[in-house]
Protein backbone atom coordinates (compact mmCIF):
# COMPACT_ATOMS: atom_id res chain seq x y z
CA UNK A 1 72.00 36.10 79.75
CA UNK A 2 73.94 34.75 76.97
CA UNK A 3 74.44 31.07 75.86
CA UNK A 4 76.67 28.81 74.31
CA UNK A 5 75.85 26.86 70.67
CA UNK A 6 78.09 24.05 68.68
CA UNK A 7 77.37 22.69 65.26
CA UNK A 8 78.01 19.71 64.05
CA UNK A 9 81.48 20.63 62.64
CA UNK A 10 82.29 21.50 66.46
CA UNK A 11 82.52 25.21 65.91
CA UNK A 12 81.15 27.17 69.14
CA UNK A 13 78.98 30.65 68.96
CA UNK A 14 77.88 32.30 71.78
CA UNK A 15 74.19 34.01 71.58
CA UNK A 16 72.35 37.04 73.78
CA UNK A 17 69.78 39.52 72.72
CA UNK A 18 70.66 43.13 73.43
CA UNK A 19 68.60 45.79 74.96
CA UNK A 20 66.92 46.46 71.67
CA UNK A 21 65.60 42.69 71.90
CA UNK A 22 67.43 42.01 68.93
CA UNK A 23 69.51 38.39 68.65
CA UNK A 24 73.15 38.68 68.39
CA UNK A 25 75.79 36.19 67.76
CA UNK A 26 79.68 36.23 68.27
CA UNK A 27 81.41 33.24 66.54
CA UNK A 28 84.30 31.69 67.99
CA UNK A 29 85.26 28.78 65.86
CA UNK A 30 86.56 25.89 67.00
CA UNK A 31 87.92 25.95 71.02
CA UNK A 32 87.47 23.70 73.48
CA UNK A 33 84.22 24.06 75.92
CA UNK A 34 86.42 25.20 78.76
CA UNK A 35 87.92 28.22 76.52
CA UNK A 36 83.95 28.76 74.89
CA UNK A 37 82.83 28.96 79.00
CA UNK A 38 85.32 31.44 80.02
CA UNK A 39 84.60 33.65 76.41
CA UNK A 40 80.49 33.21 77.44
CA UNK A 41 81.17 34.96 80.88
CA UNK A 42 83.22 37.42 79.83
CA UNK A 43 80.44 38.29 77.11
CA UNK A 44 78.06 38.53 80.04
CA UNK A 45 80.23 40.92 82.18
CA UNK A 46 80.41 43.11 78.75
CA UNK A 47 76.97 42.91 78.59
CA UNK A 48 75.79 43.83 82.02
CA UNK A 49 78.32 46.73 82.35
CA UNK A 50 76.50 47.75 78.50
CA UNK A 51 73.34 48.23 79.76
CA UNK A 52 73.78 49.83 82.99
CA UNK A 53 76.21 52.03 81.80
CA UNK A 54 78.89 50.94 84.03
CA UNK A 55 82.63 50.99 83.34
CA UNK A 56 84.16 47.46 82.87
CA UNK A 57 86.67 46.16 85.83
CA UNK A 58 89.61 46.01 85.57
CA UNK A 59 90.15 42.01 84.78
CA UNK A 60 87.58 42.38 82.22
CA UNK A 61 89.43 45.64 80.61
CA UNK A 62 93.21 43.82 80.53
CA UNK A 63 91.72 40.40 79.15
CA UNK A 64 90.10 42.85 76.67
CA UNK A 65 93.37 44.06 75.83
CA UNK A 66 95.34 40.99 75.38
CA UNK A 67 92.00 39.32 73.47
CA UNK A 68 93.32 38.71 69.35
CA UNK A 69 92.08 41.39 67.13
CA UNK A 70 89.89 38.52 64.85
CA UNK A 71 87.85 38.81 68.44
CA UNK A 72 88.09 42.24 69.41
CA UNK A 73 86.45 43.20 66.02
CA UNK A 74 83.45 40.37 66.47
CA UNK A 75 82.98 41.91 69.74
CA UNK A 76 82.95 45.25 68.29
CA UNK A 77 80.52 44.78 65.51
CA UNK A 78 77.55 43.21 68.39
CA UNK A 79 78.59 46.67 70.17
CA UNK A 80 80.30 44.78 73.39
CA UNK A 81 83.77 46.53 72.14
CA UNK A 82 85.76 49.20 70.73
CA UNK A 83 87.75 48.35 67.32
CA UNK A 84 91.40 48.45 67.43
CA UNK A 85 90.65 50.51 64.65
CA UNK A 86 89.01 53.01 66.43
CA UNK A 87 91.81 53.15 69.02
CA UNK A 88 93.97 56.12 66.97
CA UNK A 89 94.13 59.21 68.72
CA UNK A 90 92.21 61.39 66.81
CA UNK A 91 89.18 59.12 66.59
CA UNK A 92 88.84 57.77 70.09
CA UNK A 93 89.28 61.89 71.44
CA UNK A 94 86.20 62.28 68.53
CA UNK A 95 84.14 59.77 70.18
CA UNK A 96 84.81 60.90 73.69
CA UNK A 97 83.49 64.26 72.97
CA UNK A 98 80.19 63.02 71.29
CA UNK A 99 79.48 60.79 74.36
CA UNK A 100 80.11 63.58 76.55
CA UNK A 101 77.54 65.97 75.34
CA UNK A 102 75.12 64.84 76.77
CA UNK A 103 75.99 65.08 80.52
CA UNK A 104 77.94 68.67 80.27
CA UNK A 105 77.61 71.81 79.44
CA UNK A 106 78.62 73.68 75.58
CA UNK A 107 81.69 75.44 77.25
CA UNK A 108 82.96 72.66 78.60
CA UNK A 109 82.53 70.66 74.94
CA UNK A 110 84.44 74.02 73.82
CA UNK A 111 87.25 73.00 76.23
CA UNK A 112 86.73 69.63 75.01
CA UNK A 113 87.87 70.84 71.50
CA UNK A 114 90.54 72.65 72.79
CA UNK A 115 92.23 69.69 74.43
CA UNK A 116 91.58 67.85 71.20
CA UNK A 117 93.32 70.59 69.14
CA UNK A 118 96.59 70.71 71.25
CA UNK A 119 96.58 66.61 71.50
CA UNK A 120 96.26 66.53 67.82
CA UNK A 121 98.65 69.09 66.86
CA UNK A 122 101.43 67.06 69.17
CA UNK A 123 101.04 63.51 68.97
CA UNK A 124 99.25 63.55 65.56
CA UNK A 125 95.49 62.08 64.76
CA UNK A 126 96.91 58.33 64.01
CA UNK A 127 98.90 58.12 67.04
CA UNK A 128 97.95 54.83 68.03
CA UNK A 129 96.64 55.13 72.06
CA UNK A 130 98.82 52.12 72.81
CA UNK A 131 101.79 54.09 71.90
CA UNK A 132 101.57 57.18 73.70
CA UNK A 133 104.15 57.03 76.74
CA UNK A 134 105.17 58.77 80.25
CA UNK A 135 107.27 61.11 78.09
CA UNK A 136 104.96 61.77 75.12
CA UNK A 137 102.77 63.20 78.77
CA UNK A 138 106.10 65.26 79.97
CA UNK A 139 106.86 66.48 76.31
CA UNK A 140 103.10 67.44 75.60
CA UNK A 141 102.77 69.52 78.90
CA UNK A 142 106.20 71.54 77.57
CA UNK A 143 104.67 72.17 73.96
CA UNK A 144 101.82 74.00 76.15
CA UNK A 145 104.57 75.86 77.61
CA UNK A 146 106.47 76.99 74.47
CA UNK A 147 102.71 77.74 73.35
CA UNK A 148 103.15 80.87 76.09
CA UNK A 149 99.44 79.75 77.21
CA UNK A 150 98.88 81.04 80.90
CA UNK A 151 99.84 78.43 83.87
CA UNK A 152 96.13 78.15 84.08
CA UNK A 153 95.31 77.06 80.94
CA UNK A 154 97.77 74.15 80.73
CA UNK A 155 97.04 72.82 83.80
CA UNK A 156 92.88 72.63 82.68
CA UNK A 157 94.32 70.76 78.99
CA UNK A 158 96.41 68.57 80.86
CA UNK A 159 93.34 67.73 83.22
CA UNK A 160 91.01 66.94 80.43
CA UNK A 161 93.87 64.81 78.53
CA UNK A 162 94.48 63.15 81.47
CA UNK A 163 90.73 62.73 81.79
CA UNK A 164 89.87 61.44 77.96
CA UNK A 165 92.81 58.55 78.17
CA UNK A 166 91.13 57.35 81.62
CA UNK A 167 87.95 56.74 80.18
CA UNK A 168 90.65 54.85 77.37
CA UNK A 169 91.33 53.05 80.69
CA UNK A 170 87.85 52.38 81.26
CA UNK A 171 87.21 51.26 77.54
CA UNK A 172 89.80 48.46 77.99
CA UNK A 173 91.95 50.14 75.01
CA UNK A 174 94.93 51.41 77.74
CA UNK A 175 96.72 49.24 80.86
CA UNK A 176 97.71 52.55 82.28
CA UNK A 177 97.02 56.40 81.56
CA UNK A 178 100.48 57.61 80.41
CA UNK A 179 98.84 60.89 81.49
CA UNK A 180 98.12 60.55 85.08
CA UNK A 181 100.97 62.26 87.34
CA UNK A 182 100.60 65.40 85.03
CA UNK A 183 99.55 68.62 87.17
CA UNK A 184 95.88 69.32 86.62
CA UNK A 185 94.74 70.92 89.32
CA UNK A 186 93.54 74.48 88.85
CA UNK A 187 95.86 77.47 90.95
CA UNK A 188 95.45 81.14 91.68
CA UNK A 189 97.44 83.70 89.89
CA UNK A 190 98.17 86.67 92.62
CA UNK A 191 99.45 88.37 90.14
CA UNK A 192 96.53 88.54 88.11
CA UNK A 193 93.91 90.03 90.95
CA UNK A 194 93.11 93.30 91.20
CA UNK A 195 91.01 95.27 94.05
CA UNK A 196 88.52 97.67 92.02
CA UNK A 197 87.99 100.18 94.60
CA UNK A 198 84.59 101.93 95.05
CA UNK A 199 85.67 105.12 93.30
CA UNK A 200 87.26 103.26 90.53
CA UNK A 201 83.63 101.70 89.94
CA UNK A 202 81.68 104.44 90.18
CA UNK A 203 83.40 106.26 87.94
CA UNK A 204 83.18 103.43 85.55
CA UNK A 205 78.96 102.75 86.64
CA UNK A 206 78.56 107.02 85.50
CA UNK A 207 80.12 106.21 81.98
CA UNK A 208 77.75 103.24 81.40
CA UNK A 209 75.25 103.76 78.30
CA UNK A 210 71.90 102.65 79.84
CA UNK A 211 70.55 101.24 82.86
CA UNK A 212 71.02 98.04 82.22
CA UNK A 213 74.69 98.11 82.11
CA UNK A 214 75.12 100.03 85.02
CA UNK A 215 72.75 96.94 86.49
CA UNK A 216 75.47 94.32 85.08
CA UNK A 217 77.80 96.36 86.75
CA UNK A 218 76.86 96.44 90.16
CA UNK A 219 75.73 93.00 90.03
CA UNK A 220 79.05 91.83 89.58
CA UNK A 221 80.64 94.18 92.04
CA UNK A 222 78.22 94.60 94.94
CA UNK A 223 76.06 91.16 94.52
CA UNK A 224 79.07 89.10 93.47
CA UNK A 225 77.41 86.84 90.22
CA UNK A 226 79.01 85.38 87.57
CA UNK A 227 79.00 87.08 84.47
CA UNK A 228 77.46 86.53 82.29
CA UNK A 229 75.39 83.61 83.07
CA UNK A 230 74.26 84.47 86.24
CA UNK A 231 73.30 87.82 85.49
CA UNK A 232 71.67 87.01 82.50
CA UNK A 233 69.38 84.12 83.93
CA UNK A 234 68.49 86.66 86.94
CA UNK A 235 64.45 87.53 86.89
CA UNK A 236 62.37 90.01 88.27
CA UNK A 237 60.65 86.88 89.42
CA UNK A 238 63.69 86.15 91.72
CA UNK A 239 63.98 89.57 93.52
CA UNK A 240 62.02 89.23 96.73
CA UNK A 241 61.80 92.83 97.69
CA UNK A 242 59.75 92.65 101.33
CA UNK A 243 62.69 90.07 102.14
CA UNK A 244 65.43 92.22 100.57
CA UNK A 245 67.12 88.89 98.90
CA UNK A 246 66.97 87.62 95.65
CA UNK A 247 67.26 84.34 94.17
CA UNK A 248 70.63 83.77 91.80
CA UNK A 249 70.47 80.72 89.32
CA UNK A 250 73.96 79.34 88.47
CA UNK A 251 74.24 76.61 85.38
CA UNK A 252 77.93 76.33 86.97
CA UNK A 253 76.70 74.36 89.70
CA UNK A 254 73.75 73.49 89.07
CA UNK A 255 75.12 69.99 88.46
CA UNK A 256 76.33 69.59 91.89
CA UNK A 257 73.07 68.69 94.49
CA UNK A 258 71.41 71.81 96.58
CA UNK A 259 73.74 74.00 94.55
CA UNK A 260 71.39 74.99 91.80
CA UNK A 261 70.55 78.28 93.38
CA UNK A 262 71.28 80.67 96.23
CA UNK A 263 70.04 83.42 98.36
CA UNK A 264 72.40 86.74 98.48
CA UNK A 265 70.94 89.82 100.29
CA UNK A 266 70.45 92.91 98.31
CA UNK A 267 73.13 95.05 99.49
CA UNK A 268 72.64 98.71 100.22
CA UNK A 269 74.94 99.09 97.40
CA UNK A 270 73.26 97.30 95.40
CA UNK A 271 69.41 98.29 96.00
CA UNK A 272 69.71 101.77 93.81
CA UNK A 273 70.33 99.86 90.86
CA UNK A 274 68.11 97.12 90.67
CA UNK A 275 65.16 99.33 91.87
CA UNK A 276 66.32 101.94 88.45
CA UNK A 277 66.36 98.98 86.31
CA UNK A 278 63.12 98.14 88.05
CA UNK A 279 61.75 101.31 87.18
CA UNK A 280 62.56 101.63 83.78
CA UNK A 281 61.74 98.15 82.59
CA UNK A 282 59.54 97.33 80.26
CA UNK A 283 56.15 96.23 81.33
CA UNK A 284 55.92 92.35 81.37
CA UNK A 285 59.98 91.80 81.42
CA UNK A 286 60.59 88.53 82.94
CA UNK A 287 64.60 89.21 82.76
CA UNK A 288 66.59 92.05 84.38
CA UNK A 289 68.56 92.46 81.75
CA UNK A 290 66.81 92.08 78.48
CA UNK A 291 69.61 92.87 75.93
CA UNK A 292 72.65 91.00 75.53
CA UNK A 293 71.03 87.49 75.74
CA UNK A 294 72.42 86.50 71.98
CA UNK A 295 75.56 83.88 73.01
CA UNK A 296 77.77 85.85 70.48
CA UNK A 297 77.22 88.84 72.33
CA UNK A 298 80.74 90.26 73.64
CA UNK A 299 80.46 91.90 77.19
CA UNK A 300 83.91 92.10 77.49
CA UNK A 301 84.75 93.55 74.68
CA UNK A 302 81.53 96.24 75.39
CA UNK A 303 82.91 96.48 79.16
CA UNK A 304 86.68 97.87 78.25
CA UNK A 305 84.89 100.27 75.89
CA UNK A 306 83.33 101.49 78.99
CA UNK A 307 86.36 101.30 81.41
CA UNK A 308 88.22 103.39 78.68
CA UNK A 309 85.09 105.99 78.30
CA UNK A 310 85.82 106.79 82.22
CA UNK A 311 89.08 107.77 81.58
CA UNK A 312 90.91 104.55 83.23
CA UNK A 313 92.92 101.31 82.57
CA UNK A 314 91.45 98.01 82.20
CA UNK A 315 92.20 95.32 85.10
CA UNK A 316 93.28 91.73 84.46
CA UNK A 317 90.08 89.51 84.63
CA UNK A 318 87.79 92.31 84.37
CA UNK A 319 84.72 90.63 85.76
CA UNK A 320 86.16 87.97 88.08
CA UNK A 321 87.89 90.05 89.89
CA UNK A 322 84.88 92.48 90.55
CA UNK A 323 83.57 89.30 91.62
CA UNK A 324 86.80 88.81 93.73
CA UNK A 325 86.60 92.27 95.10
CA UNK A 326 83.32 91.95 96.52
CA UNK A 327 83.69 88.97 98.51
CA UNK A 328 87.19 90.39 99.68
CA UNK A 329 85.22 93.08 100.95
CA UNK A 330 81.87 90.65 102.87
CA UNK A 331 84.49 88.62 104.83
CA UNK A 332 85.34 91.65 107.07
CA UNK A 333 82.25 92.13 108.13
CA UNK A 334 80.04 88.68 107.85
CA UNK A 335 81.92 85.34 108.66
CA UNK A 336 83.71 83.57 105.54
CA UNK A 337 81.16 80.26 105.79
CA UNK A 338 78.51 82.48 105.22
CA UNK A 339 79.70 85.01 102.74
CA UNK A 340 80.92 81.56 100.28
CA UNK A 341 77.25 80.63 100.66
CA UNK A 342 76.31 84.45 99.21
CA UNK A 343 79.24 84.20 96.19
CA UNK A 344 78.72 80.58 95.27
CA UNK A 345 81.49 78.95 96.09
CA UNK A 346 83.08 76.69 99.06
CA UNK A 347 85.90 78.46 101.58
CA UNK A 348 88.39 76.29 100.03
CA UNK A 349 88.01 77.96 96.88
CA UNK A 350 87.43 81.69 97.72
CA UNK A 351 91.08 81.59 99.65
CA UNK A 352 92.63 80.07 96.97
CA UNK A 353 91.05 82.03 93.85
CA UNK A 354 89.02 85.49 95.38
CA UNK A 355 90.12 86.57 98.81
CA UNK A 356 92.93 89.19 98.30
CA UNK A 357 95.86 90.92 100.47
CA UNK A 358 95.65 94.21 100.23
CA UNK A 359 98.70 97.06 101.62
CA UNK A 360 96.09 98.54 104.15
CA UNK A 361 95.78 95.23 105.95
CA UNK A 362 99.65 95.68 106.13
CA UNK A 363 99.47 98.76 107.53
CA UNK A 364 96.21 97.81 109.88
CA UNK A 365 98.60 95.01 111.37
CA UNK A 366 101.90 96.91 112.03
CA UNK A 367 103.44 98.96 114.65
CA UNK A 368 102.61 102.37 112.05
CA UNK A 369 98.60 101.76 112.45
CA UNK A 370 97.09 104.96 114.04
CA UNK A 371 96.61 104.22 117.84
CA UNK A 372 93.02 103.59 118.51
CA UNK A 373 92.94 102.89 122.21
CA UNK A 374 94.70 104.47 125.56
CA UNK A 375 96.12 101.22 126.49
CA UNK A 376 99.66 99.98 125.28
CA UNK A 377 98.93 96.37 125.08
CA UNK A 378 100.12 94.99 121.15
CA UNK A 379 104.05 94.50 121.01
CA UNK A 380 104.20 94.68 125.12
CA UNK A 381 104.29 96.97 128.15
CA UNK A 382 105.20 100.06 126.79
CA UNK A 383 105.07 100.09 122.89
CA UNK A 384 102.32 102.35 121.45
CA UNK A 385 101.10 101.81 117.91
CA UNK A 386 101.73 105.32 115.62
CA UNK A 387 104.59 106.02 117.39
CA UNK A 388 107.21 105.39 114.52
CA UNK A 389 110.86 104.27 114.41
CA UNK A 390 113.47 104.91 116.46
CA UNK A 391 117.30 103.93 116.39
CA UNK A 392 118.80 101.63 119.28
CA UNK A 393 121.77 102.73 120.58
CA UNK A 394 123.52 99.46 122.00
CA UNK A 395 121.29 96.86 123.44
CA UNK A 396 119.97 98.90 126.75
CA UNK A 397 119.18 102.24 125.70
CA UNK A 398 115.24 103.02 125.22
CA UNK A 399 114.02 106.26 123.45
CA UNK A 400 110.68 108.13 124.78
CA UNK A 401 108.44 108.67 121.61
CA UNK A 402 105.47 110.34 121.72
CA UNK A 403 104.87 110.10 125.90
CA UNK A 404 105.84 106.88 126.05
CA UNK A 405 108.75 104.69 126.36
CA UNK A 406 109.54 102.35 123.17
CA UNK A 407 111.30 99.26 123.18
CA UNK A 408 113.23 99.47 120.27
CA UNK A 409 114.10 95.79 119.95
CA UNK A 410 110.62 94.85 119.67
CA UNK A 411 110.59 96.26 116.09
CA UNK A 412 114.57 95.13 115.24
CA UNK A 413 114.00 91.45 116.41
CA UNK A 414 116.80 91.61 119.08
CA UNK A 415 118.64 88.83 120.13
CA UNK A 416 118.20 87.17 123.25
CA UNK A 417 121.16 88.41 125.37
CA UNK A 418 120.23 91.78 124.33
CA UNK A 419 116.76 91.74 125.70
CA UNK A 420 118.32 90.31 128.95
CA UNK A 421 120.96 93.11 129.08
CA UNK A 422 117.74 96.01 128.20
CA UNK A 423 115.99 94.17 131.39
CA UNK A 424 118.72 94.17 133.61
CA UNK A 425 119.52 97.50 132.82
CA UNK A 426 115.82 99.44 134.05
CA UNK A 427 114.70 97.37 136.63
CA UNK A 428 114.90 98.25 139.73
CA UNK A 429 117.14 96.65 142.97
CA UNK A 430 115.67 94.80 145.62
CA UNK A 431 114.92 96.53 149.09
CA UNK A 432 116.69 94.92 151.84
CA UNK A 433 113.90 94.53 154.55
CA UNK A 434 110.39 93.80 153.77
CA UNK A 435 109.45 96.89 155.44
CA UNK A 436 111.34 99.10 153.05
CA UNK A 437 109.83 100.48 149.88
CA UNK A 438 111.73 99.92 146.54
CA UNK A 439 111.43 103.31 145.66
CA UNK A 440 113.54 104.67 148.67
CA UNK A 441 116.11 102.30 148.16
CA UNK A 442 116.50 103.36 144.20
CA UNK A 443 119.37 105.96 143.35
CA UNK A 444 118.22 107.84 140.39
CA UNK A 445 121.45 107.77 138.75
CA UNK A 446 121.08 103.58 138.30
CA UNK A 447 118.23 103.58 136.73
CA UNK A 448 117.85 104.02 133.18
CA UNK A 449 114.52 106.39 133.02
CA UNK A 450 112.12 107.38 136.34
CA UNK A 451 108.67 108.67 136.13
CA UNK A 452 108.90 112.30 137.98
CA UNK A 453 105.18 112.26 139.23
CA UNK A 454 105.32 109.10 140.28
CA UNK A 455 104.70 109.38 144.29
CA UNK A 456 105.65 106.14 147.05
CA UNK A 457 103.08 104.30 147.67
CA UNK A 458 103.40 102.06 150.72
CA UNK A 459 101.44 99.20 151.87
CA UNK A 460 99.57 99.47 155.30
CA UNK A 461 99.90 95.30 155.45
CA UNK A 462 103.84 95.81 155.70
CA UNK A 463 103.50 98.09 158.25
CA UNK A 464 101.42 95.77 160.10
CA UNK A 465 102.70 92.17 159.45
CA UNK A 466 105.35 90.45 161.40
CA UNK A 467 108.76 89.29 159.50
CA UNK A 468 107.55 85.96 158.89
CA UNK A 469 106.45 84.12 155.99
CA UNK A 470 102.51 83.13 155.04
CA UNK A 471 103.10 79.73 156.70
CA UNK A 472 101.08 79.41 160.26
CA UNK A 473 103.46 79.20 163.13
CA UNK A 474 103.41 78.47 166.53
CA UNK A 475 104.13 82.04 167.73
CA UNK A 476 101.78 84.63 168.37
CA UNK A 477 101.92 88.36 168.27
């Protein structure tokens, strides 16, 4: 792949032609042939991990690092190596970003640049990469902070600095990423979701301007999509009506395999709206929604103008959480692998970042639910659902509520020995002989509380079997 010249003055130069078939050379003076061997094969490693498009290991990165700058910059002008030059801040972020367009998407270069921005404004565009420590990583993530940028936010720029100085890693310009044990991963923010209730939308669908809107709308809140990409890529082409599904393209995933598209059902909810839009589309419309397809088009801005028309509030992440609402909705009826499948997204995700608690599963849950059954059976023998608090009085009194008998403790959280004494106190004493019914040996004034209907109820096998236990003996009768 590459070989190995001398002159006659003894000075060495080692020769390869690159993937453009063109010759290059990388002098190396005068060094002995073991030192000119061990140069040649690292030039080869640089060369094979070149055109595959391989990272470098990890040998090959630290010799890189410790090579002399007079050989770093030879290396760098054949293309086999960064300059030291070029390993400032502000330029090696610069040519991160221009090798990364073309294997991701515009918004993410936008986040790109938004990294770059907060990097620059804190460490400065000649911070040399070299010199950027554990602390400058600790200090940075605290400038977001003072910034007031949302939780969310810093952890994503923290991610993708964390991310640029590992490819630095890769590059052979760092030994280490100074950025690594920073928090990246992205979180939830309870406090930011928000159920949109089906009044709440269809107040806010009836103030929409046109069809098409009110088709945006119900896409995001009965069919789940994105917004606005997946709503804007969706075709007439994709609705299979016979089928009653339609086909939803997502340039989110599309990157990941199988995960390009999806099927989601149309939803009774859902079906009025599409077949309007349907109705009043022009003839030959290959999109549902034909408007709003510029990128500097402003949904949001358009969608609070609507909210407001209807007489309400906006919500905090107006069209995620419609999103977030929906699927909240789907897992009570359809099971959660299969609803993720319908919204786009894997179960890990959905209970970290859609699914949502809401007061009436509180209330659903708890003693105060409306009793929907004759039997007793939730908290224990005894405790009906609906039948509301009552006061204990000591640890063995029990209150009748609503025809039945309530065990107060079971809503307190009584201690042991009190549950013990509550026992002791209502049931009832042995009979002496096994002939003798419990109930005609009980003295209504020990027991705590006595059914008045209830009638004795003897066994004819008492009456019948001898005094002797279940074991066969040896006498007959």
């Amino acid at each position: 792949m590459a070989s190995l010249a001398t002159d006659k003055s003894g000075n060495r130069t080692i020769q390869f032609v690159g993937a453009d078939r063109r010759r290059f050379s990388v002098r190396l003076g005068k060094v002995n042939k073991k030192q000119a061997e061990s140069f040649k094969s690292r030039v080869e490693t640089l060369i094979s991990a070149k055109l595959s498009g391989m990272a470098i290991d990890g040998d090959t990165a630290k010799w890189l690092r410790q090579l002399d700058d007079r050989y770093i910059e030879r290396l760098a002008k054949v293309g086999l190596a960064e300059s030291r030059e070029s390993s400032l801040l502000g330029a090696f972020v610069d040519r991160y970003i221009k090798a990364r367009k073309a294997d991701v998407k515009p918004t993410t270069i936008k986040v790109y640049g938004r990294t770059r921005k907060h990097l620059l404004s804190f460490l400065g565009e000649n911070k040399p990469l070299r010199e950027i420590t554990v602390g400058d990583a600790d200090e940075f993530r605290l400038f977001l902070k003072r910034k007031k940028l949302a939780e969310a936010t810093i952890r994503k720029t923290c991610s993708v600095a964390k991310q640029m100085l590992r490819w630095a890693m890769r590059q052979g310009l760092l030994e280490s990423n100074p950025f690594e044990d920073l928090v990246g991963s992205a979180t939830g923010n309870p406090e930011r979701m928000f159920f949109v209730t089906r009044e709440v939308i269809g107040k806010v669908i009836e103030a929409c301007p046109d069809h098409e809107w009110r088709l945006i709308i119900a896409l995001c809140r009965y069919g789940a999509l994105r917004c606005p990409s997946e709503v804007l890529l969706l075709k007439w082409s994709d609705i299979d009506w016979e089928k009653g599904v339609f086909r939803v393209h997502s340039s989110k995933t599309e990157h990941h395999e199988g995960k390009a598209s999806r099927l989601v059902p149309i939803f009774p909810e859902l079906h009025p709206y599409l077949l309007d839009s349907y109705e009043q589309a022009k003839e030959g419309s290959t999109y549902c929604i034909t408007r709003y397809r510029s990128a500097a088009s402003n949904l949001r801005t358009q969608f609070m103008r609507i909210i407001h028309r209807a007489g309400l509030n906006t919500w905090p992440k107006l069209f995620q959480n419609l999103r977030s609402t929906r699927e909240t909705e789907l897992v009570k009826e359809f099971p959660v692998h299969i609803v993720t499948k319908w919204v786009g997204h894997d179960p890990q995700v959905a209970l970290r970042h859609y699914l949502q608690i809401r007061e009436e599963d509180f209330l659903k849950a708890s003693y105060l639910a409306p009793d929907t059954s004759s039997a007793c059976n939730v908290v224990g023998k005894g405790v009906k659902r609906g039948s509301g608090p009552a006061t204990l009085q000591g640890d063995t009194e029990l209150k009748k509520t609503g025809g039945d008998f309530v065990n107060e403790n079971a809503f307190a959280g009584a201690a042991y020995s009190g549950a013990v004494a509550l026992q002791n106190a209502v049931q009832q004493a042995s009979a002496s002989g096994c002939c003798e019914s419990q109930e005609l040996m009980q003295v209504d004034e020990d027991c705590g509380f006595i059914r008045k209907n209830v009638t004795t109820c003897e066994s004819k096998q008492l009456r019948l079997m001898a005094p002797v236990g279940l074991e066969p003996t040896l006498v007959r009768f």
